[in-house]
C-alpha atoms as a PDB file:
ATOM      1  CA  UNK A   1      17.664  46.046   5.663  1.00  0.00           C
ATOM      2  CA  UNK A   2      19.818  44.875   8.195  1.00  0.00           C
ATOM      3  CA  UNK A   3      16.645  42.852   9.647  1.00  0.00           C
ATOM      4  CA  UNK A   4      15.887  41.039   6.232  1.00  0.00           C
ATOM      5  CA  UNK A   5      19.399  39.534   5.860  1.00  0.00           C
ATOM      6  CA  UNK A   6      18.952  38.481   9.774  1.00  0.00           C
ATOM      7  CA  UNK A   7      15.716  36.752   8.767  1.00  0.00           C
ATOM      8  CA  UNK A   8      17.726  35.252   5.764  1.00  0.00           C
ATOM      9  CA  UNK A   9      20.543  33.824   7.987  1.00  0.00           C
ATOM     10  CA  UNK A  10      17.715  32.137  10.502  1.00  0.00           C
ATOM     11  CA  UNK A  11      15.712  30.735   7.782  1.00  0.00           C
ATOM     12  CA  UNK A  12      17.631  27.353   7.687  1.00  0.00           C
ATOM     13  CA  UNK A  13      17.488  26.727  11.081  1.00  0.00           C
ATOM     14  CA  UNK A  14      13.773  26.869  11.129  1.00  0.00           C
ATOM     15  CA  UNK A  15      11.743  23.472  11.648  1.00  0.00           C
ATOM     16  CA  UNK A  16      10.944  22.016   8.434  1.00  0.00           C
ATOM     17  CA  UNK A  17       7.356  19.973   8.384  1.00  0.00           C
ATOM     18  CA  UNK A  18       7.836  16.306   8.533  1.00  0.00           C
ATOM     19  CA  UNK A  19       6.913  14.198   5.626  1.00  0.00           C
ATOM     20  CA  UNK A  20       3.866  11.615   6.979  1.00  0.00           C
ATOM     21  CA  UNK A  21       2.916   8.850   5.116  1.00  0.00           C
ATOM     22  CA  UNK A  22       3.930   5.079   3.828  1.00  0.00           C
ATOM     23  CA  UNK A  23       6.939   4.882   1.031  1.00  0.00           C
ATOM     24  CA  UNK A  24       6.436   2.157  -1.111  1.00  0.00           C
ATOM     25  CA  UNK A  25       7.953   0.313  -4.075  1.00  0.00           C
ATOM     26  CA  UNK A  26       6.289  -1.535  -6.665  1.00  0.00           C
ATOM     27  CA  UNK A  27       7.626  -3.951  -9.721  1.00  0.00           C
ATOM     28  CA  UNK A  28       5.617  -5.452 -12.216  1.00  0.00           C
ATOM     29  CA  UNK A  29       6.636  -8.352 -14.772  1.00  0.00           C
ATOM     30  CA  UNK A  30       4.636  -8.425 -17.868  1.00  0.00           C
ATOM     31  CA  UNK A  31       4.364 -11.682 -19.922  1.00  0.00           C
ATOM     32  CA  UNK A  32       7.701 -12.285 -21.178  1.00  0.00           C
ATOM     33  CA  UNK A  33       9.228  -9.305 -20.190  1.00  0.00           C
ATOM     34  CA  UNK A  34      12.633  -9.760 -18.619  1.00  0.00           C
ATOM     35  CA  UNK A  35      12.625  -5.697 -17.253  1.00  0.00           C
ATOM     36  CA  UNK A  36       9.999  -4.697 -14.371  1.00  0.00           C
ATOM     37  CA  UNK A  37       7.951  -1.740 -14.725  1.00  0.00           C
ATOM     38  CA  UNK A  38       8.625   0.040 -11.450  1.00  0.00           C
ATOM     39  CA  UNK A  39       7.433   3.151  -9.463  1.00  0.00           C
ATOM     40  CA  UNK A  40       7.901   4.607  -6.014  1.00  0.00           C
ATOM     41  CA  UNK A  41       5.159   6.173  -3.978  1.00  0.00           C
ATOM     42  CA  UNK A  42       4.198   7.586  -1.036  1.00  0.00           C
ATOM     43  CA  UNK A  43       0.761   6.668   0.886  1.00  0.00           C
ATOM     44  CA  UNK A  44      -1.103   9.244   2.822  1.00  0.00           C
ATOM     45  CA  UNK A  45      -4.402   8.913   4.668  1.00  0.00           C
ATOM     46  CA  UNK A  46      -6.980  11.682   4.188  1.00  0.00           C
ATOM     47  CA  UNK A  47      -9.450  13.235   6.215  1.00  0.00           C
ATOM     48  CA  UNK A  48     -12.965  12.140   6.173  1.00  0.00           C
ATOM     49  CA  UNK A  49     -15.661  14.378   4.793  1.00  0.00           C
ATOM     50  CA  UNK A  50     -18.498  16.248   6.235  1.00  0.00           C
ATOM     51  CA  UNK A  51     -21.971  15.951   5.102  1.00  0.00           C
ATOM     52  CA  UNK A  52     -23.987  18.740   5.419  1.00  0.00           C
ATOM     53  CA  UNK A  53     -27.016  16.716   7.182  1.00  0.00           C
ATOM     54  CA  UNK A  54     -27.595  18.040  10.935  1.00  0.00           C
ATOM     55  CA  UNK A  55     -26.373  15.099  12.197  1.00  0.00           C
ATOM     56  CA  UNK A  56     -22.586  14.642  11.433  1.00  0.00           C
ATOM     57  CA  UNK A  57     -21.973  10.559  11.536  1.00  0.00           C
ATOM     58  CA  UNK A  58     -18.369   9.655  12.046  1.00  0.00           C
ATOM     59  CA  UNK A  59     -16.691   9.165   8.179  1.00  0.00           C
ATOM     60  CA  UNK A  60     -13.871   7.738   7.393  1.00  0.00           C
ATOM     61  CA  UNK A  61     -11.386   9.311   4.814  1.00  0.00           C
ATOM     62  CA  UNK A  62      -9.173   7.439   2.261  1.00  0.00           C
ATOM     63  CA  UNK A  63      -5.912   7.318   1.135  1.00  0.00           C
ATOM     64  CA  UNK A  64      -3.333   9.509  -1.480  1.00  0.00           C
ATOM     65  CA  UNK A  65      -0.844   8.161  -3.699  1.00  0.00           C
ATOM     66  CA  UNK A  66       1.767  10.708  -3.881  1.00  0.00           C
ATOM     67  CA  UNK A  67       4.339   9.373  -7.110  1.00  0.00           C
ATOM     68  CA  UNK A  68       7.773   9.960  -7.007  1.00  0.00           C
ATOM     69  CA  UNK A  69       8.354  10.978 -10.887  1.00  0.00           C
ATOM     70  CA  UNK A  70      11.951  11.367 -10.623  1.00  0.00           C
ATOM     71  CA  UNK A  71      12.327   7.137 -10.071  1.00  0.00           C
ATOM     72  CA  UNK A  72      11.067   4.431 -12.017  1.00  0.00           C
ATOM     73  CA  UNK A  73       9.940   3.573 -15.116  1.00  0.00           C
ATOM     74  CA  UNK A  74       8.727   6.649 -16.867  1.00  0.00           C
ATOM     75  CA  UNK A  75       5.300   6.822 -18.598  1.00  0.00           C
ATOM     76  CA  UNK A  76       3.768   3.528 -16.374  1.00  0.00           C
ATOM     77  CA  UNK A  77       3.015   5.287 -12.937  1.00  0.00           C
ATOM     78  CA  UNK A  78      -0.584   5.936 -13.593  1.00  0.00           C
ATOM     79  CA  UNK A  79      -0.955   2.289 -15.012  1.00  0.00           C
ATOM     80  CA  UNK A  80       1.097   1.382 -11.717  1.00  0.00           C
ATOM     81  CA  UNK A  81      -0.867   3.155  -8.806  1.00  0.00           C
ATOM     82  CA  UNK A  82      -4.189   1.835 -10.499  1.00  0.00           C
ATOM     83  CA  UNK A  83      -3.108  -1.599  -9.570  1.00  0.00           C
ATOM     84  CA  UNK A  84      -1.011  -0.336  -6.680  1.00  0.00           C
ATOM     85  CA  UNK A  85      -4.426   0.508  -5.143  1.00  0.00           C
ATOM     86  CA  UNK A  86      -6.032  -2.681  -5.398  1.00  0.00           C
ATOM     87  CA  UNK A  87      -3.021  -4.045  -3.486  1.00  0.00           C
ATOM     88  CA  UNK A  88      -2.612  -2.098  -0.205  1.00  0.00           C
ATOM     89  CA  UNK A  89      -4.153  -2.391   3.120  1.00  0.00           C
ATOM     90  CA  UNK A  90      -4.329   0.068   5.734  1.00  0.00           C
ATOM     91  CA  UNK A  91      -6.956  -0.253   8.446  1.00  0.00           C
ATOM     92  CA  UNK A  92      -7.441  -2.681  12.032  1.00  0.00           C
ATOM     93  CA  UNK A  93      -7.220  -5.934  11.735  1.00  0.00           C
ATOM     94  CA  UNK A  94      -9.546  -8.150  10.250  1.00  0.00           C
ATOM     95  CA  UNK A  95     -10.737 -12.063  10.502  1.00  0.00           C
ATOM     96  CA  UNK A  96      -7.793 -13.413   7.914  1.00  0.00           C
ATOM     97  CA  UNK A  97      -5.311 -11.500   9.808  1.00  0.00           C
ATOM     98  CA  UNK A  98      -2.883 -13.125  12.643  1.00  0.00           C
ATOM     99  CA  UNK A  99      -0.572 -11.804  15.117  1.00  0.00           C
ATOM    100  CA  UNK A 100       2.852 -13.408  14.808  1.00  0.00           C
ATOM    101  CA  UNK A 101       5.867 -13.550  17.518  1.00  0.00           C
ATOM    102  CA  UNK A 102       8.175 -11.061  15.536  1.00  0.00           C
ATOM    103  CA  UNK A 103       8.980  -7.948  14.694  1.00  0.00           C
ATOM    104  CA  UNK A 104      10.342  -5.678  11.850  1.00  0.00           C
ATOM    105  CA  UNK A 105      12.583  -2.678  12.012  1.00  0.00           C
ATOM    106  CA  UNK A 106      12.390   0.755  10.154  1.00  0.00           C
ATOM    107  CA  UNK A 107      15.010   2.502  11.131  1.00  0.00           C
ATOM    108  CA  UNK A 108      14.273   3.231  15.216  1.00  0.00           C
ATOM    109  CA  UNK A 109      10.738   1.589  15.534  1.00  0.00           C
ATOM    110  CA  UNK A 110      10.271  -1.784  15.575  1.00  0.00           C
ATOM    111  CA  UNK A 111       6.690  -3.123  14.174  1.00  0.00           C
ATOM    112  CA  UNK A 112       4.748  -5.690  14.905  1.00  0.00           C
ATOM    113  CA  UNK A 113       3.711  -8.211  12.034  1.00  0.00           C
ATOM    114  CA  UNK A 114       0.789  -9.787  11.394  1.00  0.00           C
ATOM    115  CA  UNK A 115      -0.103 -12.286   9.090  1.00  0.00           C
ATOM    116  CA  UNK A 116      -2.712 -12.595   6.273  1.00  0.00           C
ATOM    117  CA  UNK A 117      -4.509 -15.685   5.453  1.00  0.00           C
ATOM    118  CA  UNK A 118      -4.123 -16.402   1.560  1.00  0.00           C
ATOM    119  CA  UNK A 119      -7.447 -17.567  -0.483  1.00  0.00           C
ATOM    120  CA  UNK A 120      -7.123 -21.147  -1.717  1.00  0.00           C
ATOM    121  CA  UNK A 121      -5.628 -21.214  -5.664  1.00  0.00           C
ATOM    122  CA  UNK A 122      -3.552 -17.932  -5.226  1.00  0.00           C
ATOM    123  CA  UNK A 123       0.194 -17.860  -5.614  1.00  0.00           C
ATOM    124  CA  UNK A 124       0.581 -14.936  -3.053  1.00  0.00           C
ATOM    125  CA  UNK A 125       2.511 -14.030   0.359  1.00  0.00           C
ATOM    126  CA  UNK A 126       1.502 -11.003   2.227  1.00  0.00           C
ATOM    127  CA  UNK A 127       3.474  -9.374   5.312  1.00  0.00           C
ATOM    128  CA  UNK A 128       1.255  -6.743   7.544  1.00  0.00           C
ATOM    129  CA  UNK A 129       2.753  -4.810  10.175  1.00  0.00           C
ATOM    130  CA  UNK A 130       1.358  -2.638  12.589  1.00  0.00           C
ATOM    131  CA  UNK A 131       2.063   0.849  11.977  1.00  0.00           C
ATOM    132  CA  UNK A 132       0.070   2.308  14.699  1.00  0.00           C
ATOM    133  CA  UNK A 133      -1.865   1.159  17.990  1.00  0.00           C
ATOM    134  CA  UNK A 134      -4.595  -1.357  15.792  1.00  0.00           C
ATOM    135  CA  UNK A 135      -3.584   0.307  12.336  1.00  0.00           C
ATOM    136  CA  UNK A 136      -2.157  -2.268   9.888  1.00  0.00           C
ATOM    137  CA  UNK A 137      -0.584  -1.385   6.572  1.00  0.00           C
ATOM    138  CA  UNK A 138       0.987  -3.570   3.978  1.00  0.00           C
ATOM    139  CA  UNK A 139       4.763  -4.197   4.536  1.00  0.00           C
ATOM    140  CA  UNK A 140       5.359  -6.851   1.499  1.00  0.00           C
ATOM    141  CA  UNK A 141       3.026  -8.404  -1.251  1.00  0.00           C
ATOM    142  CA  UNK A 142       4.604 -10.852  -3.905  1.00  0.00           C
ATOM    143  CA  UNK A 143       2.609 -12.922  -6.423  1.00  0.00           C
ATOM    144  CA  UNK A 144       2.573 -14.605  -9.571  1.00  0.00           C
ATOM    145  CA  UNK A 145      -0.088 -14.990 -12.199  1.00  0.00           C
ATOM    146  CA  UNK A 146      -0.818 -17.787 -14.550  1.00  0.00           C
ATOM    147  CA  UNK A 147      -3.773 -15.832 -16.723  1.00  0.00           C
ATOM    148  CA  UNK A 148      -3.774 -12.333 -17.306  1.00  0.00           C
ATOM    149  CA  UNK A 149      -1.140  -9.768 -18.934  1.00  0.00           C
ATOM    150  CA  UNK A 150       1.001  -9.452 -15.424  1.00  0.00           C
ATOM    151  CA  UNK A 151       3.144 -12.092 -15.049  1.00  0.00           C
ATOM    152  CA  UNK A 152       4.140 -11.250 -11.357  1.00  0.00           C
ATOM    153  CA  UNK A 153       3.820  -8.145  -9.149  1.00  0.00           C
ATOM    154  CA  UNK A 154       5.739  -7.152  -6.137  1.00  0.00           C
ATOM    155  CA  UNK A 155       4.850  -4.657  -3.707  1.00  0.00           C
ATOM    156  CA  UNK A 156       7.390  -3.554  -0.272  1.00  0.00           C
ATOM    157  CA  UNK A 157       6.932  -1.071   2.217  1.00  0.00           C
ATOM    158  CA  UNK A 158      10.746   0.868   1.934  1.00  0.00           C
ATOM    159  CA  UNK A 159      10.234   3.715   5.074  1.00  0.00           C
ATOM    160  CA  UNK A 160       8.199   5.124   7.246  1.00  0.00           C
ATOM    161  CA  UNK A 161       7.813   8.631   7.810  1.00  0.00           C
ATOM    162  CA  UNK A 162       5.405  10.219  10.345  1.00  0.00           C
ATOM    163  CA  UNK A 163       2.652   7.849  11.223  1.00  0.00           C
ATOM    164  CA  UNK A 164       1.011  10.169  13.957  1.00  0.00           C
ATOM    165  CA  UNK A 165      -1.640  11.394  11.774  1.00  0.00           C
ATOM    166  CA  UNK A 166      -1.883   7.936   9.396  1.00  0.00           C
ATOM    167  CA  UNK A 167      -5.533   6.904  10.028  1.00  0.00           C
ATOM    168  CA  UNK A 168      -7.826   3.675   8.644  1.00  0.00           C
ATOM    169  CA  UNK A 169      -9.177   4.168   5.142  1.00  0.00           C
ATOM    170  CA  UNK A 170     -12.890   3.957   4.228  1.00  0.00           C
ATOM    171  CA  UNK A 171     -11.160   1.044   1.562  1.00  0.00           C
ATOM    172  CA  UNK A 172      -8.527   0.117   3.524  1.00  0.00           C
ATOM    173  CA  UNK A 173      -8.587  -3.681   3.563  1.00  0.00           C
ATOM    174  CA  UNK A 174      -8.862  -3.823  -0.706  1.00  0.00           C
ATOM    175  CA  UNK A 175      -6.297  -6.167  -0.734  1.00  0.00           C
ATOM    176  CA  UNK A 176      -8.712  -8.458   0.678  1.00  0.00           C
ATOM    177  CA  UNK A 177     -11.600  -7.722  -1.944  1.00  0.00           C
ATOM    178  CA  UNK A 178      -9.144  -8.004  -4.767  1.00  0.00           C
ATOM    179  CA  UNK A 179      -7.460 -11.825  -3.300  1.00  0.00           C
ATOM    180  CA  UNK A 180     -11.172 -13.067  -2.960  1.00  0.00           C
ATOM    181  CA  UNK A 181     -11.456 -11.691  -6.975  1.00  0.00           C
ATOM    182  CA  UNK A 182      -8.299 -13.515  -7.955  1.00  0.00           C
ATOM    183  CA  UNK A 183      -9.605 -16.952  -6.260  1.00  0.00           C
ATOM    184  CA  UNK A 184     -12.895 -16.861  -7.629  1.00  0.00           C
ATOM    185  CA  UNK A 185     -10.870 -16.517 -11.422  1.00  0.00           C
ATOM    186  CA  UNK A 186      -8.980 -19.221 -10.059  1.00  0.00           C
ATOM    187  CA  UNK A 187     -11.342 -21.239  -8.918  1.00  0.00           C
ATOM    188  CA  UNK A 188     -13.127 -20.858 -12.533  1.00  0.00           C
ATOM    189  CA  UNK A 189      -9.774 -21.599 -13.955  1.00  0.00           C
ATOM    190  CA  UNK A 190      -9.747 -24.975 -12.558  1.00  0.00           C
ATOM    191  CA  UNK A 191     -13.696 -25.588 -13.242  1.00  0.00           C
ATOM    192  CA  UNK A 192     -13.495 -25.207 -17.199  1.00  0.00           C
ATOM    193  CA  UNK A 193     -11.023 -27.905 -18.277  1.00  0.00           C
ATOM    194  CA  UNK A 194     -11.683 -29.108 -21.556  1.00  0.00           C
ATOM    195  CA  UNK A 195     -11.114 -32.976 -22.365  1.00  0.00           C
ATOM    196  CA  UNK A 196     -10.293 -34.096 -25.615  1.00  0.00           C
ATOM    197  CA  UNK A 197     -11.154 -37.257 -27.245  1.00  0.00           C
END
């Protein structure tokens, strides 16, 4: 008995597991809405998977969007992550991405940041830093649509936790895909003007 209430006493003391991952938080500004919907989540990288073909070919794994329920608007976090996902990068850089001459800090670690060249016809800005040795990750994403339900979205990085096992996604740079979706609307935007006589 006496050894139980030792094992009690020690229990706190233990190591607890550190939390890994990306915290994020998202607002989004429907059409005439003065309120943002608004979530908090965590990203996580997962492991790749294994075939079952003889030879094993390197895979990549993806990513998990962990919600925080307790904050933000209840009801709209699925509707949230869904576009949350089209938003976030998180692999090496990439042709439309730049190296600038600063740095960001989160709490003791100081992060490179890297540019991201916009599409023409987008009303965007995009921050990258460098969470890892080649490993970017979305730090900030603001923009504004003129079509659509959303009138503006806004997506920032809030903390890092452990980054030691945070590892490129198989659809890490989707942020790209989905700017190169919103010019091409754009650009069809601008293409069918109608002139009255």
């Amino acid at each position: 008995m006496c050894r139980f209430w030792i094992l009690v006493l020690l229990l706190p003391s233990w190591p607890v597991c550190a939390q890994e991952g990306l915290r994020y938080r998202m607002q989004l500004w429907m059409h005439g809405d003065s309120q943002p919907l608004e979530t908090r989540f965590r990203l996580q990288s997962t492991a790749g998977t294994r075939s079952h073909n003889r030879v094993q070919k390197p895979r990549m794994g993806g990513w998990n969007l962990e919600v925080d329920r307790s904050q933000g608007t209840p009801y709209a976090q699925a509707m949230l992550l869904a576009r949350a996902e089209r938003l976030l990068y998180l692999a090496g850089p990439a042709p439309q991405t730049r190296l600038e001459p600063i740095s960001l800090r989160f709490g003791n670690r100081s992060l490179p940041v890297w540019s991201l060249e916009m599409p023409k016809g987008i009303q965007a800005s995009t921050v990258l830093v460098e969470v890892a040795p080649s490993l970017l990750a979305l730090c900030d994403f603001s923009a504004r649509f003129t079509r659509g339900d959303v009138d503006r979205v806004e997506l920032h990085l809030e903390g890092l936790d452990s980054t030691a096992r945070l590892a490129p996604a198989e659809d890490g740079t989707t942020l790209l895909s989905t700017l190169q979706s919103l010019a091409r609307e754009a650009q069809k935007d601008s293409e069918t003007t109608v002139t009255v006589q």
